[in-house]
Protein backbone atom coordinates (compact mmCIF):
# COMPACT_ATOMS: atom_id res chain seq x y z
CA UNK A 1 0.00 0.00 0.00
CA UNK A 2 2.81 2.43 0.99
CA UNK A 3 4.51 1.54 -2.57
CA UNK A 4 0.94 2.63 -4.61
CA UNK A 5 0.70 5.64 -2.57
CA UNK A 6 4.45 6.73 -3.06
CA UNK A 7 4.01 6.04 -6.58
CA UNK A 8 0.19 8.45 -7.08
CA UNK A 9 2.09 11.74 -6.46
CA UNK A 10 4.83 10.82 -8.58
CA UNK A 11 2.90 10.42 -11.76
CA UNK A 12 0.70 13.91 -10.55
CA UNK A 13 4.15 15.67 -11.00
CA UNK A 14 5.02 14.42 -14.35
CA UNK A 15 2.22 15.54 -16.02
CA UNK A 16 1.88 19.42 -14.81
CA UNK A 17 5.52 19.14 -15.74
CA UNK A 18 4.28 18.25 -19.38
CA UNK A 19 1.85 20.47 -19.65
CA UNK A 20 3.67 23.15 -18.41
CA UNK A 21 6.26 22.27 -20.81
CA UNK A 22 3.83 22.62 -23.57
CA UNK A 23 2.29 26.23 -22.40
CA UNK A 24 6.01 27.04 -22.60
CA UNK A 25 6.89 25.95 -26.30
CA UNK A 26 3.23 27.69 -27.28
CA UNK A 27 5.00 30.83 -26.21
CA UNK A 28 8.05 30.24 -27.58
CA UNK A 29 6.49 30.25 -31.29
CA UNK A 30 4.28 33.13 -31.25
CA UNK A 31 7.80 34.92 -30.31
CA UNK A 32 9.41 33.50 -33.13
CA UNK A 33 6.15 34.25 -35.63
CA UNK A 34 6.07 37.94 -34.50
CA UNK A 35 9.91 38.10 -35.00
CA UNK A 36 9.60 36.93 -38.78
CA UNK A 37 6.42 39.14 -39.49
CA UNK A 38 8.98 42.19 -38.38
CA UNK A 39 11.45 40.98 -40.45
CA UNK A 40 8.95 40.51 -43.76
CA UNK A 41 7.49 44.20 -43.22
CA UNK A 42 11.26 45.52 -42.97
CA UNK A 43 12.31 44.20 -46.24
CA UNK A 44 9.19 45.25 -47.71
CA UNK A 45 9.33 48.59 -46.87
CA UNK A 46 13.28 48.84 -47.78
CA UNK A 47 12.16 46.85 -51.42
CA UNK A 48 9.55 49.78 -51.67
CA UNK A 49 12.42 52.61 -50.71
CA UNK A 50 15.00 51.15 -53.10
CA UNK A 51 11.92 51.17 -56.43
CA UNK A 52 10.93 54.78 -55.16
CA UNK A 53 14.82 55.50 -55.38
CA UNK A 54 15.23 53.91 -58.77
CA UNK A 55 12.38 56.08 -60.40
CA UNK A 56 13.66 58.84 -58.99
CA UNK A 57 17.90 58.55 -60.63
CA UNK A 58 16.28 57.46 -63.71
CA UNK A 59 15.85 59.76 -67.01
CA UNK A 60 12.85 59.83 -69.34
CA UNK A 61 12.67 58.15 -72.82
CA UNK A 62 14.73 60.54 -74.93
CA UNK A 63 12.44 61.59 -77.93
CA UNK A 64 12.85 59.46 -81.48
CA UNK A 65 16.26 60.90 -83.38
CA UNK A 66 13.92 61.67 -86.80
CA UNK A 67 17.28 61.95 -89.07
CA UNK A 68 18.59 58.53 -87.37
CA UNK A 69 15.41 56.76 -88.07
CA UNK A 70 15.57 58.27 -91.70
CA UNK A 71 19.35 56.96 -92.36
CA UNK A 72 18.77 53.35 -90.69
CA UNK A 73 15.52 52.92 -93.06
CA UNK A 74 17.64 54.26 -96.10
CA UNK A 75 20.23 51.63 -95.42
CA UNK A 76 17.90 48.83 -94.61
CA UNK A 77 16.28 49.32 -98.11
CA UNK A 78 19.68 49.43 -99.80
CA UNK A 79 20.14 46.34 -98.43
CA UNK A 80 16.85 44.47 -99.22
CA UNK A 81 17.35 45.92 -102.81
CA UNK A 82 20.25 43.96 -103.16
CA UNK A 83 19.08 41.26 -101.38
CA UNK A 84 16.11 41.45 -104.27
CA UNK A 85 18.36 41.61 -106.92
CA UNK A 86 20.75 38.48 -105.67
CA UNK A 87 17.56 36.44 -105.39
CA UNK A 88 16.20 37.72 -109.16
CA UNK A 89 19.49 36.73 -110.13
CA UNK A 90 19.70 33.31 -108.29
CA UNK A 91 16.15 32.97 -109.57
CA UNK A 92 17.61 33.44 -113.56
CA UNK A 93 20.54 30.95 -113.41
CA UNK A 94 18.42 28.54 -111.91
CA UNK A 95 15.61 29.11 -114.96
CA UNK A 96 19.08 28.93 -117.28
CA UNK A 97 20.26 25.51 -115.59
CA UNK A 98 17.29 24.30 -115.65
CA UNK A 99 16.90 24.63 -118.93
CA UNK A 100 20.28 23.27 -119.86
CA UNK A 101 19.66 20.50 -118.07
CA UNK A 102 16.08 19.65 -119.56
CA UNK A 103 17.81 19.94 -123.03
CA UNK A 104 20.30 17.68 -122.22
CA UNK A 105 17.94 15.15 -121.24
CA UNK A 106 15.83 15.64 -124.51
CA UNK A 107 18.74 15.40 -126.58
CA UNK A 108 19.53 11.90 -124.84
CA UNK A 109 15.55 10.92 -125.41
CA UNK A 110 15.86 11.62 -129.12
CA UNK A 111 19.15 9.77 -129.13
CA UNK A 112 18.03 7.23 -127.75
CA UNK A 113 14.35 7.10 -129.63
CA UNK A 114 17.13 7.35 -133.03
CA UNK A 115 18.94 4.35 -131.76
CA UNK A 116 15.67 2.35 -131.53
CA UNK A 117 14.09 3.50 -135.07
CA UNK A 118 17.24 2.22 -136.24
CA UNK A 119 17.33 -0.70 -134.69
CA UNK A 120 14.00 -1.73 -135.62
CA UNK A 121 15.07 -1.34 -139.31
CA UNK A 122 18.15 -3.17 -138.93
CA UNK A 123 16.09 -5.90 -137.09
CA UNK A 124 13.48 -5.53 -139.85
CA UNK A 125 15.99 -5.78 -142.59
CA UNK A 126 17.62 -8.73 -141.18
CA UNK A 127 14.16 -10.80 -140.70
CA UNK A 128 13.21 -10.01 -144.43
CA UNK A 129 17.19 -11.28 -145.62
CA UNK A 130 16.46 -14.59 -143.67
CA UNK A 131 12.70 -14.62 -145.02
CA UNK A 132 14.18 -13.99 -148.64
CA UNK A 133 16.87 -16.99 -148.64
CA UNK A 134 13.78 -19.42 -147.80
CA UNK A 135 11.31 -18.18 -150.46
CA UNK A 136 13.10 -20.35 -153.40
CA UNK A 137 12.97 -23.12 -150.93
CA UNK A 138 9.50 -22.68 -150.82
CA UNK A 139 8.63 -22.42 -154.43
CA UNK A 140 11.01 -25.56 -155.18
CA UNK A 141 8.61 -27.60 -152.95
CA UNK A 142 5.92 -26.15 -153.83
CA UNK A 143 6.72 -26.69 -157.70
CA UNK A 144 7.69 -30.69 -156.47
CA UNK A 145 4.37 -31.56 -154.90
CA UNK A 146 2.28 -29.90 -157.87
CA UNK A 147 4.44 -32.64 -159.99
CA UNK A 148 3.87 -35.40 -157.84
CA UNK A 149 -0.10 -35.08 -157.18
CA UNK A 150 -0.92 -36.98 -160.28
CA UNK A 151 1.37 -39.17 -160.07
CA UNK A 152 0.33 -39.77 -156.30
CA UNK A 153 -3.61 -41.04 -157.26
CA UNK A 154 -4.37 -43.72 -156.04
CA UNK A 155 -1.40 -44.39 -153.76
CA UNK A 156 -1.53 -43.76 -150.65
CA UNK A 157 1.90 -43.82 -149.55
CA UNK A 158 2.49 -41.48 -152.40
CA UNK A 159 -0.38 -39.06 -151.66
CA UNK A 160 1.28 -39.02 -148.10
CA UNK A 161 4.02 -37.89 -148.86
CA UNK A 162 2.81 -35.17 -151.51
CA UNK A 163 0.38 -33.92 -148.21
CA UNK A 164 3.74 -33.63 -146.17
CA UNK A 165 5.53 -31.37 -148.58
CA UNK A 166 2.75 -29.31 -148.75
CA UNK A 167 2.48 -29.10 -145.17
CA UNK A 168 5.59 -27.95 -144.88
CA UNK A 169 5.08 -25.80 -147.31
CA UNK A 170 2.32 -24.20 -145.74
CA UNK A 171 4.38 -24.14 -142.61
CA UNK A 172 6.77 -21.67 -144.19
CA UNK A 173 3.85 -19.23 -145.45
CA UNK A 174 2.77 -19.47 -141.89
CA UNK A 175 5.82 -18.32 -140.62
CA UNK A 176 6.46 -15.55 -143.31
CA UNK A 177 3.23 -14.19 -142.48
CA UNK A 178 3.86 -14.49 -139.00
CA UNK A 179 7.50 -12.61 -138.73
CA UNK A 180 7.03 -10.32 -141.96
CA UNK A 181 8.19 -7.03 -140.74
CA UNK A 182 6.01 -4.00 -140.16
CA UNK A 183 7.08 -0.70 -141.90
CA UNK A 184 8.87 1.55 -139.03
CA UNK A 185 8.21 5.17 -138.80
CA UNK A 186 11.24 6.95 -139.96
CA UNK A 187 10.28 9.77 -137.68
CA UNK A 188 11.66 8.56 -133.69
CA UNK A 189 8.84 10.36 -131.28
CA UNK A 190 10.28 12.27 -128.55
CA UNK A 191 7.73 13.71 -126.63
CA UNK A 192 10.66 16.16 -124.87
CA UNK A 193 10.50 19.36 -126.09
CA UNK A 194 13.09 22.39 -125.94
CA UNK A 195 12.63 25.04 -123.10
CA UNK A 196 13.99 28.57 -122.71
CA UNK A 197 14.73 30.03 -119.44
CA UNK A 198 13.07 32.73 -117.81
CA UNK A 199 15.00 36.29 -116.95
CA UNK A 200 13.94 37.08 -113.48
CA UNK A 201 13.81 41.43 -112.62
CA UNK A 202 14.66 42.07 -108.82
CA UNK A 203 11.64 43.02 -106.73
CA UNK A 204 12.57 46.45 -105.10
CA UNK A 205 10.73 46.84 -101.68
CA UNK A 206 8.18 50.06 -102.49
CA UNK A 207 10.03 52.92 -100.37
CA UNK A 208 8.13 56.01 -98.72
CA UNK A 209 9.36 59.40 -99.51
CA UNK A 210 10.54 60.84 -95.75
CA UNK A 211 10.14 64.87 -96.10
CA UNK A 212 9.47 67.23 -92.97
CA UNK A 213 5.99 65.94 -92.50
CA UNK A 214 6.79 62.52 -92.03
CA UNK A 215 6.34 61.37 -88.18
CA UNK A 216 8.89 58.99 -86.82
CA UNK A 217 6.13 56.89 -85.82
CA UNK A 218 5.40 56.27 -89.43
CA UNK A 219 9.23 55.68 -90.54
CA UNK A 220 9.13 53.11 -87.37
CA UNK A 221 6.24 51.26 -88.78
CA UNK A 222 7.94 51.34 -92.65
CA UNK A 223 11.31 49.98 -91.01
CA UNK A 224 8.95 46.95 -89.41
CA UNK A 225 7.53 46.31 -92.86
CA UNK A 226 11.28 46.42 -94.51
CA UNK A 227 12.20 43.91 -92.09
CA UNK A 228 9.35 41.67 -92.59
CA UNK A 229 9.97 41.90 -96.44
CA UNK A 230 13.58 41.36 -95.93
CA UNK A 231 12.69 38.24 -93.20
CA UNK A 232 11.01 36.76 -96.55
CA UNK A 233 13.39 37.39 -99.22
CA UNK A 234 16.18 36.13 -97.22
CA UNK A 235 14.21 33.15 -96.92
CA UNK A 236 13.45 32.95 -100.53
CA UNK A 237 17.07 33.64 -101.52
CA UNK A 238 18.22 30.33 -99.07
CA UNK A 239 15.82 28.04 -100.94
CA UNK A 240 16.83 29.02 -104.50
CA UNK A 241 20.52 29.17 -103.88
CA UNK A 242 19.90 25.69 -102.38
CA UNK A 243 18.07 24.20 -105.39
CA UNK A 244 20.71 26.03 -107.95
CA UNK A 245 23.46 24.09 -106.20
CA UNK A 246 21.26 20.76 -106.85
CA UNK A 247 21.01 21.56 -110.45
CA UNK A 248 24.31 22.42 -111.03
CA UNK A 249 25.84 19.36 -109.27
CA UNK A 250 23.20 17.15 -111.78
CA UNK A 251 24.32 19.70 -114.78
CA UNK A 252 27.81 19.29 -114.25
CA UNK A 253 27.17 15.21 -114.16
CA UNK A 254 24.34 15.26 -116.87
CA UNK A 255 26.95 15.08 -120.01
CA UNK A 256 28.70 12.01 -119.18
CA UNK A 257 25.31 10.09 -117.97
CA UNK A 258 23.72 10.83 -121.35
CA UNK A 259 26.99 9.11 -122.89
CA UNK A 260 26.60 6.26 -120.08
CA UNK A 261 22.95 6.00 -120.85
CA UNK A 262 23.33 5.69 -124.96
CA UNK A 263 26.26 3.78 -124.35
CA UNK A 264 24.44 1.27 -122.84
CA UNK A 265 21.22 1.40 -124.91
CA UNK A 266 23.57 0.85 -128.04
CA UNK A 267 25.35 -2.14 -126.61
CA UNK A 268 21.23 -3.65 -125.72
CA UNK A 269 20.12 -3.28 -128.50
CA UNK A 270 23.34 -4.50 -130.32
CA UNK A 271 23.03 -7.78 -128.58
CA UNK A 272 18.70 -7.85 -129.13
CA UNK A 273 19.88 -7.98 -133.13
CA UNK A 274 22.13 -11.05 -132.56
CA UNK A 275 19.14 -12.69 -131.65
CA UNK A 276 16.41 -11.14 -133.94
CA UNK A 277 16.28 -14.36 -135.90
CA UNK A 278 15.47 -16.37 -132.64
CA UNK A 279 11.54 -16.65 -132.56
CA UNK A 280 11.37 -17.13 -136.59
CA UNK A 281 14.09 -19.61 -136.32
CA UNK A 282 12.35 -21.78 -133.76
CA UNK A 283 9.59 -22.09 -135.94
CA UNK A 284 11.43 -22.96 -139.34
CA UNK A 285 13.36 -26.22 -137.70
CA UNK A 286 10.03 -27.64 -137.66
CA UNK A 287 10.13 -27.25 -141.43
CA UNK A 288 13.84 -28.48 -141.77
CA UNK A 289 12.86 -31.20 -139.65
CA UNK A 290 9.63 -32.18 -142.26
CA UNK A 291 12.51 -31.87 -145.25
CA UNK A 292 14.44 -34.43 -143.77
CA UNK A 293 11.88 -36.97 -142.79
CA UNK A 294 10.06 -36.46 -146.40
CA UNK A 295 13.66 -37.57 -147.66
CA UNK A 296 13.84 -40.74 -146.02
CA UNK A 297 9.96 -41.55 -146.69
CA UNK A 298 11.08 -40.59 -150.12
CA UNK A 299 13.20 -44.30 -150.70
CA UNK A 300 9.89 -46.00 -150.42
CA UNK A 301 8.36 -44.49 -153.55
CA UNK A 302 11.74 -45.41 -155.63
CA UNK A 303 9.58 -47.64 -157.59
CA UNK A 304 6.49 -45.78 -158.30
CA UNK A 305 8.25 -42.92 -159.21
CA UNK A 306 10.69 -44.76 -161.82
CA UNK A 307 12.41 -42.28 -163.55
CA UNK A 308 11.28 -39.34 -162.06
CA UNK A 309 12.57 -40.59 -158.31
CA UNK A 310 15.83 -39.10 -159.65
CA UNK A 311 14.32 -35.66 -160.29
CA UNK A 312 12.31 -35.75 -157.25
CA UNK A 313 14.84 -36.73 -154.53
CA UNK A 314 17.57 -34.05 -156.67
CA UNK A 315 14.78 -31.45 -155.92
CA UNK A 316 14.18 -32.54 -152.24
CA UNK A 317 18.17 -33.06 -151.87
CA UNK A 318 18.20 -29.44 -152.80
CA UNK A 319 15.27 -27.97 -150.65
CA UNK A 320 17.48 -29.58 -147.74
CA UNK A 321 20.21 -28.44 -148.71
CA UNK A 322 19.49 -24.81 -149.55
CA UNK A 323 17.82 -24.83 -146.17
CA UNK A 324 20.56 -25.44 -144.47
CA UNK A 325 22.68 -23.24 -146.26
CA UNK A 326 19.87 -20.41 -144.93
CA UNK A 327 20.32 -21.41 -141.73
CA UNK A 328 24.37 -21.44 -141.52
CA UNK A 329 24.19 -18.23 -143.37
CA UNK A 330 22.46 -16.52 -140.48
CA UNK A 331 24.19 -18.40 -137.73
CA UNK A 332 21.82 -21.20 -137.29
CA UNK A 333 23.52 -24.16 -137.19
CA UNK A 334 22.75 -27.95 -135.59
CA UNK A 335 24.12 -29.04 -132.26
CA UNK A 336 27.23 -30.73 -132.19
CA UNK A 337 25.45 -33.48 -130.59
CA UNK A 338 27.07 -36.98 -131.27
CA UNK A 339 26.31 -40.68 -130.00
CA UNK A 340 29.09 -41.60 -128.00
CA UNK A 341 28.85 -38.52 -126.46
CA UNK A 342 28.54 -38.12 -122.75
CA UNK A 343 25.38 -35.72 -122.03
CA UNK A 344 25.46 -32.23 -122.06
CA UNK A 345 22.74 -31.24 -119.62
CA UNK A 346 22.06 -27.71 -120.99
CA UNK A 347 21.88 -29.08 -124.35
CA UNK A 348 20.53 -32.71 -124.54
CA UNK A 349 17.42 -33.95 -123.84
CA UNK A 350 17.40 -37.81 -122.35
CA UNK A 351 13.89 -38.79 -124.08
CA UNK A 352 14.74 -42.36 -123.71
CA UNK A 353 17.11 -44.22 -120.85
CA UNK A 354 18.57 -47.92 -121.51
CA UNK A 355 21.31 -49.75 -119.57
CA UNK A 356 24.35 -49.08 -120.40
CA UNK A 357 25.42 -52.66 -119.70
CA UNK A 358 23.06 -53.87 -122.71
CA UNK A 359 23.77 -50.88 -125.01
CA UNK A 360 27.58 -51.75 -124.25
CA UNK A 361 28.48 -48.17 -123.13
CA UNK A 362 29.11 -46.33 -120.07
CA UNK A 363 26.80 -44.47 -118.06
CA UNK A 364 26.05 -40.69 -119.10
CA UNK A 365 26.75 -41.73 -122.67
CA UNK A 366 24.48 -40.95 -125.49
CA UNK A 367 23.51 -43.98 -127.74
CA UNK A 368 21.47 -41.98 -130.25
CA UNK A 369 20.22 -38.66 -131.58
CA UNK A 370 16.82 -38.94 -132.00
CA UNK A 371 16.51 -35.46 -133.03
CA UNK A 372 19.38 -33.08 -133.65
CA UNK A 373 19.35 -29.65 -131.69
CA UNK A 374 19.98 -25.94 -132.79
CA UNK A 375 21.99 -22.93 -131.54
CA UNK A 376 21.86 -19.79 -133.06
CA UNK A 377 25.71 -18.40 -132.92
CA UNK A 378 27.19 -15.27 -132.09
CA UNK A 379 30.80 -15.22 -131.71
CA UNK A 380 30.27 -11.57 -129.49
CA UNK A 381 27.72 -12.03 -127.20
CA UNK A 382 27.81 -16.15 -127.06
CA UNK A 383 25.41 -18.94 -128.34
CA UNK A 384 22.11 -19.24 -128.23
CA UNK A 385 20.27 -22.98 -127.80
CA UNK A 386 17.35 -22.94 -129.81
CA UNK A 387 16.27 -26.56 -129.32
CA UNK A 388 17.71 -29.47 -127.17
CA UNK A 389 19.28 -32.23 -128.87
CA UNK A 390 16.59 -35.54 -128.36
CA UNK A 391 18.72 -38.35 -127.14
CA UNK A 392 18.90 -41.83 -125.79
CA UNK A 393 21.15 -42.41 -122.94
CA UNK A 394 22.83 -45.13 -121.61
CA UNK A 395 22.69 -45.06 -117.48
């Protein structure tokens, strides 16, 4: 009991202590908040003393200086004047390169359109020399199966034969009418046409006449618009003198890409008439290829032809022979395709596959040509395979 009653007072203590701790610190801050609200009103008034001081040292505006404003707006449009006349002349050699440029490129167009025209006629003329060689050929056979036709009633073998040369005949009118060349206009179209430049005059900003009536304020207001004018031309000038430098960097390359440019056309079209023959040759091996079989169906009609058999196979010896001639003439000549051969891939055909233990060869080799292939040659630009080579391999 003695210990609980020692202890009541004891906690009694400590809390007036606290709270008179706290009435102290309240105390303590509205000191300190009065203190800084002195301090903030001090500076406030001194701020106000030191502005009141500063409008009082300082001077007024000084008026406008009339004659200054006069001589700076007099040299600003000096300036912009020239400024006008650099960009009307910037302006002028661009119109000028321009131009040269342009003509440069139309006079490679019309080059170019005069390298075509005359490579259309040289293909043209080329077609019609090949065309040419085979019309004799034509007539022959068409003279020998007009002979024969008679002769050919009522045998069939015969009247088979007479039908094939005139197929083949009829082949070759096919393929003349198919690859006859068209007239070419003599006239290349160029649809470029020649340009002149343009002369550009300088823009001169449109001064006022200053006199002893003129206010400053209005020579203020005509310097603003000078510089707003000159803000713009500047401008201007920067872009032009920017694209002139484009122009003339292309101009200065422009020659020597034309020469690249026909150069190359030239050396296209050079190599498109090696081949012009290509497509019409294709079509007259088929003919070639009727020639030679009607010359081996010819042995069987030794005996019903009798004398004339002579005649006949002289004039079918000859259609076969004149049509190869054509065809060497113009660099069409067969594939140098042989049995015994191994097999060129890129120009034999394997239409037929034996063993090469029964044909007594080696695998890869060719045991016949069934059909003989075609190249068209070119000793500059290379060979050209018209047709594969038909062969039997061994394997």
């Amino acid at each position: 009991m003695t210990d609980e009653n020692n202890n009541k007072p004891s906690k009694k203590r400590e809390i007036k202590i606290e709270a008179k701790s706290r009435r102290g610190r309240k105390r303590n801050v509205s000191a300190q908040d009065l203190e800084n609200a002195k301090a903030t009103e001090k500076a406030r008034i001194a701020a106000e003393q030191a502005e009141a001081n500063k409008g009082a040292d300082a001077t007024p505006d000084a008026p406008l200086d009339k004659t200054q404003l006069a001589s700076d707006y007099a040299t600003k449009l000096d300036a912009h004047n020239a400024r006008a006349q650099s960009l009307a002349e910037a302006k002028t050699n661009l119109s000028e390169q321009n131009t040269k440029y342009e003509a440069i490129t139309a006079q490679t167009a019309t080059a170019v359109a005069v390298l075509e025209t005359q490579f259309k006629k040289d293909k043209n003329a080329k077609i019609s020399a090949f065309i040419n060689e085979l019309h004799d050929i034509q007539s022959s056979l068409g003279n020998t199966a007009e002979e024969l036709t008679d002769l050919a009633s009522g045998n069939d073998a015969l009247t088979n034969f007479v039908e094939g040369v005139k197929l083949t005949n009829d082949d070759l009118t096919k393929a003349f009418n198919k690859f006859s060349p068209k007239p070419v206009d003599e006239t290349p179209e160029v649809s470029h046409s020649a340009k002149t430049a343009v002369r550009f005059d300088a823009q001169t900003f449109p001064a006022i006449e200053i006199t002893e009536n003129t206010s400053s304020e209005e020579i203020v207001k005509a310097l603003a618009d000078l510089e707003t004018a000159g803000e713009a031309d500047t401008a201007n000038l920067a872009k032009t003198t920017e694209q002139l430098s484009k122009v003339t960097e292309a101009l200065s390359h422009a020659a020597e890409e034309s020469k690249r440019t026909l150069e190359r056309q030239t050396r296209n079209l050079e190599k498109e008439l090696a081949y012009a023959l290509e497509k019409i040759a294709k079509e007259v091996l088929e003919v070639a290829d009727n020639v030679e079989r009607s010359l081996s169906a010819l042995q069987d009609q030794k005996e019903i032809l009798g004398g004339q058999y002579s005649v006949v196979e002289t004039r079918m010896n000859k259609a076969s022979s004149e049509l190869q001639g054509a065809f060497n003439k113009f660099g069409i000549q067969k594939a140098d395709t042989k049995a015994g051969q191994k097999q060129n891939v890129e120009t034999d055909n394997a239409v037929a596959q034996v063993p090469a233990a029964a044909a007594n060869a080696t695998a890869g080799e060719i045991i016949e040509v069934a059909s003989v292939g075609y190249v068209l040659k070119n000793e500059k630009h290379g060979d050209r395979l018209l047709r594969e080579s038909q062969v039997i391999m061994a394997i």
